[in-house]
C-alpha atoms as a PDB file:
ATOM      1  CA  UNK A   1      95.541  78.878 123.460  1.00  0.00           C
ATOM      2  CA  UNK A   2      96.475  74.898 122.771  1.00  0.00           C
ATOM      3  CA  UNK A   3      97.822  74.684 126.332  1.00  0.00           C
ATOM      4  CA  UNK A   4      94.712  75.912 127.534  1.00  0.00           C
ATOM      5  CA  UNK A   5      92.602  73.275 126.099  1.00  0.00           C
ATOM      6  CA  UNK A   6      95.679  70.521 126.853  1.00  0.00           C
ATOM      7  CA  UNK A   7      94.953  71.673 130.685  1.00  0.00           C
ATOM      8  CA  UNK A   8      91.383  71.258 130.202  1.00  0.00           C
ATOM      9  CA  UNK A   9      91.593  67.736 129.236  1.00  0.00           C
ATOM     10  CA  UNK A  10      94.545  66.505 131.260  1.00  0.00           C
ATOM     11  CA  UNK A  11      92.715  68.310 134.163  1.00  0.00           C
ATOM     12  CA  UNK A  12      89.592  66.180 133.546  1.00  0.00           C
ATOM     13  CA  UNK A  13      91.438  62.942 132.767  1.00  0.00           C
ATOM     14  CA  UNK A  14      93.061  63.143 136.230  1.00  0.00           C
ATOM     15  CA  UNK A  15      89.609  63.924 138.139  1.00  0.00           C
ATOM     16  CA  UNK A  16      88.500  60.541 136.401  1.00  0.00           C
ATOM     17  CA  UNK A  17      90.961  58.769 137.308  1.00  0.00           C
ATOM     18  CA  UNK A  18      90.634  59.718 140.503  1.00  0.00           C
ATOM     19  CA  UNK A  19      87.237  58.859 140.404  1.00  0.00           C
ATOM     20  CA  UNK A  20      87.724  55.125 139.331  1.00  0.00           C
ATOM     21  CA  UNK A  21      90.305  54.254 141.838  1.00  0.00           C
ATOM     22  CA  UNK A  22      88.035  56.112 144.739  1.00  0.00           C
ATOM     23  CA  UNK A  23      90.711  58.540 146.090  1.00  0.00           C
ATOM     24  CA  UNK A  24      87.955  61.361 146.920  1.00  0.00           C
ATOM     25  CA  UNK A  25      87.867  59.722 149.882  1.00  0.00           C
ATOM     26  CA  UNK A  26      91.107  60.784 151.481  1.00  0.00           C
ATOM     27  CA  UNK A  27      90.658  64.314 150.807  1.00  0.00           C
ATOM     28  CA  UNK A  28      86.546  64.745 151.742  1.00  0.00           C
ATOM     29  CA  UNK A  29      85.970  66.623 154.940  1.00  0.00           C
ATOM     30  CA  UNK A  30      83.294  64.745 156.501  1.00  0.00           C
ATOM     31  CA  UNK A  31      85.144  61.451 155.783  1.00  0.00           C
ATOM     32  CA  UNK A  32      88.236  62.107 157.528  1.00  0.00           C
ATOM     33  CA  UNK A  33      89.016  61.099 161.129  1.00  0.00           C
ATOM     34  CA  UNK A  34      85.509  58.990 160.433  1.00  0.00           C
ATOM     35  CA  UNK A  35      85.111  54.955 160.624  1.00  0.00           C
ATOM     36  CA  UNK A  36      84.461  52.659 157.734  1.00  0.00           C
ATOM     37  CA  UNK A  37      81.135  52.419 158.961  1.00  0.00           C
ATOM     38  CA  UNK A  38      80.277  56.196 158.908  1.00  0.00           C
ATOM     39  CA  UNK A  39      81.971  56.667 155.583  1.00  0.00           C
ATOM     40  CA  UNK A  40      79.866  54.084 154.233  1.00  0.00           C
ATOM     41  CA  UNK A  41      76.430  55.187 155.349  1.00  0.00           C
ATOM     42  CA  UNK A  42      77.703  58.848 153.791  1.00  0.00           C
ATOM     43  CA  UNK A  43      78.931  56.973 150.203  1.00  0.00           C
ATOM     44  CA  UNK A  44      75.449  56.840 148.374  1.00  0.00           C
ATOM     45  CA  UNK A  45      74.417  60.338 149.711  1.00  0.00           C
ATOM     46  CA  UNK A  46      77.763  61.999 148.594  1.00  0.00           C
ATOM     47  CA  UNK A  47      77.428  60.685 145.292  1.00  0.00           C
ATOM     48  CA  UNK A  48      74.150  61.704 144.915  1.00  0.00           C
ATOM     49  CA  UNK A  49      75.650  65.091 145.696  1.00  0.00           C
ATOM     50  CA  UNK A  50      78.846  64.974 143.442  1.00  0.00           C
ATOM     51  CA  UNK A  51      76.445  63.782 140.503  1.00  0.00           C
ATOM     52  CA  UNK A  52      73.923  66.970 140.892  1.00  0.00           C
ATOM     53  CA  UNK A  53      76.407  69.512 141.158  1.00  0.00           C
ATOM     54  CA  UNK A  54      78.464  67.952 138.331  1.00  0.00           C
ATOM     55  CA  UNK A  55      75.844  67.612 136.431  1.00  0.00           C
ATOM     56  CA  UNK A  56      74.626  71.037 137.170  1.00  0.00           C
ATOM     57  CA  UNK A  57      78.034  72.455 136.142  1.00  0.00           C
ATOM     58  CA  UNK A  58      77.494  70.441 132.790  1.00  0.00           C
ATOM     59  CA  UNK A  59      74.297  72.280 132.059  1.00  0.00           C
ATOM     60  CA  UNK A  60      75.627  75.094 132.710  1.00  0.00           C
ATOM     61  CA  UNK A  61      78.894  74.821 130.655  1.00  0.00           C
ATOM     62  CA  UNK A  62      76.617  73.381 128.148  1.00  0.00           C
ATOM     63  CA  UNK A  63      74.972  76.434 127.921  1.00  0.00           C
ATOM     64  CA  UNK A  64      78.050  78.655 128.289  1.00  0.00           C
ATOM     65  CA  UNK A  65      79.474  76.381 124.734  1.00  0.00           C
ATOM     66  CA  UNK A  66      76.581  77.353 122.692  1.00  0.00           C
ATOM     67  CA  UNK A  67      76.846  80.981 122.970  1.00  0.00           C
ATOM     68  CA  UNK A  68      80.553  80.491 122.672  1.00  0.00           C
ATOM     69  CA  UNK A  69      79.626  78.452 119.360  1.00  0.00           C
ATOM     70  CA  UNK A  70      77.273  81.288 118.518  1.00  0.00           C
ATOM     71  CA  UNK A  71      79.965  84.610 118.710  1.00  0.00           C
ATOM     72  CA  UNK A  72      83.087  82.481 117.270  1.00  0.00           C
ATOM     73  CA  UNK A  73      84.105  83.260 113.784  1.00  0.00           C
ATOM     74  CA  UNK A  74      84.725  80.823 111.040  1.00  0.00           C
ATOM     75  CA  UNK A  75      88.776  80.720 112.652  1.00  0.00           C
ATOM     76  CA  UNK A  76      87.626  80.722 116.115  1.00  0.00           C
ATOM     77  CA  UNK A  77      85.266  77.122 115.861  1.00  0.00           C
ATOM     78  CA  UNK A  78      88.120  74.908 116.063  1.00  0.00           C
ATOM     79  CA  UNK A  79      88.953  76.739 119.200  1.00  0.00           C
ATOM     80  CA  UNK A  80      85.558  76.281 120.367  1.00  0.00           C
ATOM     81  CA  UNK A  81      84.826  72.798 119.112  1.00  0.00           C
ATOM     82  CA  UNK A  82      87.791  71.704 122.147  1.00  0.00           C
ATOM     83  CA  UNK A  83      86.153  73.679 124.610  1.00  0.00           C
ATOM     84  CA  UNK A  84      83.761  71.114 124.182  1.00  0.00           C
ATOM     85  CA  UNK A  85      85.815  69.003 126.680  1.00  0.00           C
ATOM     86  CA  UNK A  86      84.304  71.053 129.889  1.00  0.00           C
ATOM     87  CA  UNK A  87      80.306  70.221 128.999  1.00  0.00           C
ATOM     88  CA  UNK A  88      81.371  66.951 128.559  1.00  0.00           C
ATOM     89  CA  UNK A  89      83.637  66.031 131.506  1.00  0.00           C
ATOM     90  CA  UNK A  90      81.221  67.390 133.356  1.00  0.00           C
ATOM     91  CA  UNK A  91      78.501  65.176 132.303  1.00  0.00           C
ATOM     92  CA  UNK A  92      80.804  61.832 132.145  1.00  0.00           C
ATOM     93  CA  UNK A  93      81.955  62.948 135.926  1.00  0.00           C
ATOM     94  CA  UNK A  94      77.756  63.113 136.762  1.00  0.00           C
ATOM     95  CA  UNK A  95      77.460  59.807 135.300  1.00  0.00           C
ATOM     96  CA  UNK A  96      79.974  58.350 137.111  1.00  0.00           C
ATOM     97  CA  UNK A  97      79.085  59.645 140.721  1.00  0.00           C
ATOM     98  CA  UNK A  98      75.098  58.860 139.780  1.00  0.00           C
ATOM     99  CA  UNK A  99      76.270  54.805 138.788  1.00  0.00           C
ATOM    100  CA  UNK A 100      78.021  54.883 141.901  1.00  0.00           C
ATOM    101  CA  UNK A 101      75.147  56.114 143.794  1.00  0.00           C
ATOM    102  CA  UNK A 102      73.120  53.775 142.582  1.00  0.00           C
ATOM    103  CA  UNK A 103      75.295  50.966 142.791  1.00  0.00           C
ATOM    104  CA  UNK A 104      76.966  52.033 146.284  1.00  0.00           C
ATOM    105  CA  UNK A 105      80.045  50.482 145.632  1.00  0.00           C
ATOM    106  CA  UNK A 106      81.862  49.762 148.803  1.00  0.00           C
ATOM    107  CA  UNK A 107      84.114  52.458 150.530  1.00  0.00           C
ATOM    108  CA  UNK A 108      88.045  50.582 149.890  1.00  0.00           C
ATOM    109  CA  UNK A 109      89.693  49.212 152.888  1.00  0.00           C
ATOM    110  CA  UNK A 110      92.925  51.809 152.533  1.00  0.00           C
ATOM    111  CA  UNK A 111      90.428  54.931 152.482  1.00  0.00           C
ATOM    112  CA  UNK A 112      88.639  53.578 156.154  1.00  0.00           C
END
């Protein structure tokens, strides 16, 4: 059960990392094959996207904790208390595609 939750975090570590130094790019479907100028115009709309269904997927996981929280014996809360790592990855991953929404940082030159 402690490599479980060590996934979970490394797991969500790497996705923001991945997230700060923009390489989403090079693996998104619509980007590929596409100018800079096309990948631009589809940054702030993508972001928008990423940031609703991440932070739809932190509701939800949100929800999913607190019955989790409710059912888990006195030994099972520390167990429970990491699982806390999903609801909020999810939410700091939201946050980070809505500030770049907003923001519409500029697509790198290496992912045009």
């Amino acid at each position: 059960a402690p490599a479980r939750h060590l996934v979970r975090s490394v797991v969500f570590l790497v996705a923001a990392l991945a997230l700060g130094a923009r390489r989403r790019r090079k693996i998104g479907v619509l980007a590929r094959g596409m100018p800079g100028r096309g990948q631009r115009r589809l940054s702030r709309p993508l972001d928008a996207l990423g940031a609703a269904v991440c932070a739809l997927l932190g509701w939800a996981a949100v929800r999913y904790w607190q019955v989790s929280w409710s059912y888990a014996g006195p030994d099972g809360r520390w167990a429970t208390l990491m699982d806390l790592v999903i609801p909020v990855g999810f939410m700091l991953l939201a946050l980070h595609f809505a500030l770049d929404a907003l923001a519409g940082r500029p697509v790198p030159e290496d992912d045009r």
